[in-house]
Protein backbone atom coordinates (compact mmCIF):
# COMPACT_ATOMS: atom_id res chain seq x y z
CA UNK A 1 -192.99 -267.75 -38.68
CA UNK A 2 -192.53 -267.70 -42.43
CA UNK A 3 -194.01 -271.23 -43.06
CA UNK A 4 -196.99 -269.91 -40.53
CA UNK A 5 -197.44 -267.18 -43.05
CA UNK A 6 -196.72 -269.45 -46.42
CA UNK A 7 -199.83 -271.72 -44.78
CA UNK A 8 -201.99 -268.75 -43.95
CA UNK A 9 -202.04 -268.06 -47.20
CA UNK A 10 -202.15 -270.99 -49.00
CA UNK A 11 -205.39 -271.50 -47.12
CA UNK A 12 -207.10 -268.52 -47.95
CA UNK A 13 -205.96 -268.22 -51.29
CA UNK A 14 -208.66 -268.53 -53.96
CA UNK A 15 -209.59 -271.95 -56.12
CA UNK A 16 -207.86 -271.22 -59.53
CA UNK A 17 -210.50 -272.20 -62.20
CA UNK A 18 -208.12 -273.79 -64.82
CA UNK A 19 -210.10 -276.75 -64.45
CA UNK A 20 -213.29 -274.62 -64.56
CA UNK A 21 -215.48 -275.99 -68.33
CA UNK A 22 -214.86 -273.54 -71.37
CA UNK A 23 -217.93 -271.52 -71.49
CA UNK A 24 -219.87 -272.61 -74.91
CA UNK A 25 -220.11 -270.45 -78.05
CA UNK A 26 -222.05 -267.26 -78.09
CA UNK A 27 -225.35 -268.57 -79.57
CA UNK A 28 -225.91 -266.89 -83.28
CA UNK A 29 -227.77 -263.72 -83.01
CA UNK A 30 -227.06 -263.01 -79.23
CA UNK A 31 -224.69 -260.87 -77.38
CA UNK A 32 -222.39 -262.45 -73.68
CA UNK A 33 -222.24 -261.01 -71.28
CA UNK A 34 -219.78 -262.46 -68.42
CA UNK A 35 -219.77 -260.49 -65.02
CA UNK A 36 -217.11 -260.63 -62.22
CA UNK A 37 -217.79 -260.00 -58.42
CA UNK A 38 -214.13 -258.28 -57.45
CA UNK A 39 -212.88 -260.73 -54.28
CA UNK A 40 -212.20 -258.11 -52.17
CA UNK A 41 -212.52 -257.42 -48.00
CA UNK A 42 -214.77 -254.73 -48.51
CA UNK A 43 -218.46 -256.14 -49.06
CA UNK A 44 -217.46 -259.38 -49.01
CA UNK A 45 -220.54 -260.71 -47.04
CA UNK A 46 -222.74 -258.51 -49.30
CA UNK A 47 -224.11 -260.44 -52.55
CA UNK A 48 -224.55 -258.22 -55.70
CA UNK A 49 -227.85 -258.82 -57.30
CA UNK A 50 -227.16 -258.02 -60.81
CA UNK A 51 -230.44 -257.61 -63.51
CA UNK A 52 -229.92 -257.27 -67.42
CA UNK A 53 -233.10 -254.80 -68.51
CA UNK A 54 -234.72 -255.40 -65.59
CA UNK A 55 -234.41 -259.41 -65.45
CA UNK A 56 -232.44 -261.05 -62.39
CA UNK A 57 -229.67 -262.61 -63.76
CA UNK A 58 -228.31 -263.76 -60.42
CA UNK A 59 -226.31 -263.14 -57.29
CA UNK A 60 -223.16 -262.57 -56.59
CA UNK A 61 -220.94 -263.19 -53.75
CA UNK A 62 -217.13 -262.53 -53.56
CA UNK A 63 -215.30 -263.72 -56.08
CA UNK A 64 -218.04 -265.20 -58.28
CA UNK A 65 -218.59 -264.80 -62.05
CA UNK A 66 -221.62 -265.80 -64.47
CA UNK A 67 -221.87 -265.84 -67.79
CA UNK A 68 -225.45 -264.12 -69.33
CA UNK A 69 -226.53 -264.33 -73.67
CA UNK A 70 -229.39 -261.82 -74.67
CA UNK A 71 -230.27 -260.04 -77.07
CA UNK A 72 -227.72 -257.59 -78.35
CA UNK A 73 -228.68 -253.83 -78.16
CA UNK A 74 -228.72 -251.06 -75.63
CA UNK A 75 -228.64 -253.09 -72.31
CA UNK A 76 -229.66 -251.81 -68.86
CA UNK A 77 -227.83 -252.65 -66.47
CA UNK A 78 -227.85 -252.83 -63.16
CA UNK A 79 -227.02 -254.24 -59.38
CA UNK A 80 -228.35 -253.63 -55.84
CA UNK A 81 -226.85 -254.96 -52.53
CA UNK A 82 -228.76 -258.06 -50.74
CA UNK A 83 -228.48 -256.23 -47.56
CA UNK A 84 -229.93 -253.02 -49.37
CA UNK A 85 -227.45 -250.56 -48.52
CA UNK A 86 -227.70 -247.46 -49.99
CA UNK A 87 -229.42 -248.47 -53.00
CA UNK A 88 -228.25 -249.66 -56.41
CA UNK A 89 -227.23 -248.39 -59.69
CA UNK A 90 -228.16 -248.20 -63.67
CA UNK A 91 -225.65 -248.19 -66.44
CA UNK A 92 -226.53 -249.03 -69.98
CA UNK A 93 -224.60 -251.16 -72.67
CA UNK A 94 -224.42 -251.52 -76.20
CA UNK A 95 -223.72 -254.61 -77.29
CA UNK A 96 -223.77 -256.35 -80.32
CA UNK A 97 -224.59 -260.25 -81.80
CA UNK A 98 -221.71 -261.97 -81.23
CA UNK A 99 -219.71 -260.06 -78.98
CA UNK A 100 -218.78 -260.78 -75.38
CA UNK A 101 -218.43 -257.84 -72.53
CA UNK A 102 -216.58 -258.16 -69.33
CA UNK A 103 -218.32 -256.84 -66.71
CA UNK A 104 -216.57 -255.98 -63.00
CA UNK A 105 -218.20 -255.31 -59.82
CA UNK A 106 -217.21 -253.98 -57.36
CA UNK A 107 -217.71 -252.24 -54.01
CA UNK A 108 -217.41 -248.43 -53.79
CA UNK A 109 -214.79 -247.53 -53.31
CA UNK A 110 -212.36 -250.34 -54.45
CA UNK A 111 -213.11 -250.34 -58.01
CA UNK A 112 -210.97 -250.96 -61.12
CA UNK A 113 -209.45 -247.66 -62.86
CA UNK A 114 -210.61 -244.37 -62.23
CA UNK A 115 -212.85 -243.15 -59.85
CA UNK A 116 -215.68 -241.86 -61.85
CA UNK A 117 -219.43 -242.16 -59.23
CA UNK A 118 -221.34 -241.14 -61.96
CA UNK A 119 -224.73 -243.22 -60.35
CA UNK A 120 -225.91 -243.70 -64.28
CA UNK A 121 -225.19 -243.89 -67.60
CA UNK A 122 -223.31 -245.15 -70.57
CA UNK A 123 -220.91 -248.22 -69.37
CA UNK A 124 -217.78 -247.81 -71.45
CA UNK A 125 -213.96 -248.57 -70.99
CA UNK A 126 -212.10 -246.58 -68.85
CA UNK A 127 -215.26 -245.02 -66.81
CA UNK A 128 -216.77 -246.60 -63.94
CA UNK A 129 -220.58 -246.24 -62.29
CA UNK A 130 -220.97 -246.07 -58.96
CA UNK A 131 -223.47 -246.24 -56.68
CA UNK A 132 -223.41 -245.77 -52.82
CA UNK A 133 -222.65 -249.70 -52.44
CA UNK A 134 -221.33 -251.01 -56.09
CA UNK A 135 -219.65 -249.92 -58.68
CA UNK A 136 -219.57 -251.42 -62.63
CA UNK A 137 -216.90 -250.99 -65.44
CA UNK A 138 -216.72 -252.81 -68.50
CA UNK A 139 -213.04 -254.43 -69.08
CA UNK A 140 -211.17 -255.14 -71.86
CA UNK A 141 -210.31 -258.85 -72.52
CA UNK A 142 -206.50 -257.80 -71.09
CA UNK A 143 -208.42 -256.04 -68.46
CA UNK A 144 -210.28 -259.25 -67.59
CA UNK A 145 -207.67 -262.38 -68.04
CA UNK A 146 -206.75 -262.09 -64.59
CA UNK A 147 -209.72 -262.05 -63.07
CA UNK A 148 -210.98 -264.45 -65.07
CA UNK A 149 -207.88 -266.70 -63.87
CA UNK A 150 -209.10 -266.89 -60.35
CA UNK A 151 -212.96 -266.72 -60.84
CA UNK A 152 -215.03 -269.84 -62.02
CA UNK A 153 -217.69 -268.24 -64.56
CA UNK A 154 -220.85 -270.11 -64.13
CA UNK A 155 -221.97 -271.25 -67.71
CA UNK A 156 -225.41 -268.93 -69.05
CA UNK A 157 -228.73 -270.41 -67.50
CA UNK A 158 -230.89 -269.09 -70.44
């Protein structure tokens, strides 16, 4: 039975992404952004579609990461469900050149930290914004090392 188990999960365990490229320098003037999709049960046929000031950045499915440089400043955030279930959500970041944010999503209701379902507003550690189908929070680096361990971060597209 145990070696039934040890197989089980050995199978569905998630691709470690040591082997994953290191992500290039944050361009001069810009600001990274590098978002997480939370592998979790819940919504995990659901893709996030996550927009930076109204601009698709991409989708994500469970488990998934990308990596997004703009223009530092007040950011708007924001992701909606594929499937459209109860709506999406706004949260706004500031950012400046030459930083990088972590960025988690997750579904409602399995979020990191607290439970705050504010549906808007300022995106800052330690408070989460929900929406009836995601919720955001922005982590620290410690916050984010072991998500990033399991999570290949697709490289920034613009």
């Amino acid at each position: 039975m145990t070696r039934v188990l040890l197989l089980s999960a050995l199978l569905v365990a998630p691709a470690f992404a040591a082997d994953a490229p290191a992500l290039p320098p944050v361009p001069d003037g810009k600001t990274r952004l590098i978002v997480i999709r939370e592998s979790s049960f819940s919504g995990m046929l659901a893709q996030a579609r996550f927009s930076v000031d109204g601009n698709g950045v991409g989708s994500l499915g469970n488990g998934d990461g990308a990596a997004f440089d703009g223009a530092p400043g007040e950011l708007e955030l924001s992701v909606g469900n594929s499937l459209n279930w109860y709506g999406g959500m706004k949260a706004t970041l500031t950012t400046a050149a030459g930083e990088t944010h972590y960025i988690a999503i997750s579904p409602n209701g399995w979020s990191i930290g607290p439970k705050a379902h504010d549906a808007e507003g300022p995106l800052t550690f330690g408070r989460v914004i929900c929406s009836g189908s995601w919720c955001l929070t922005q982590l620290s680096d410690a916050d984010a090392a072991p998500l990033l361990k399991d999570t290949t971060i697709e490289p920034p597209k613009n």
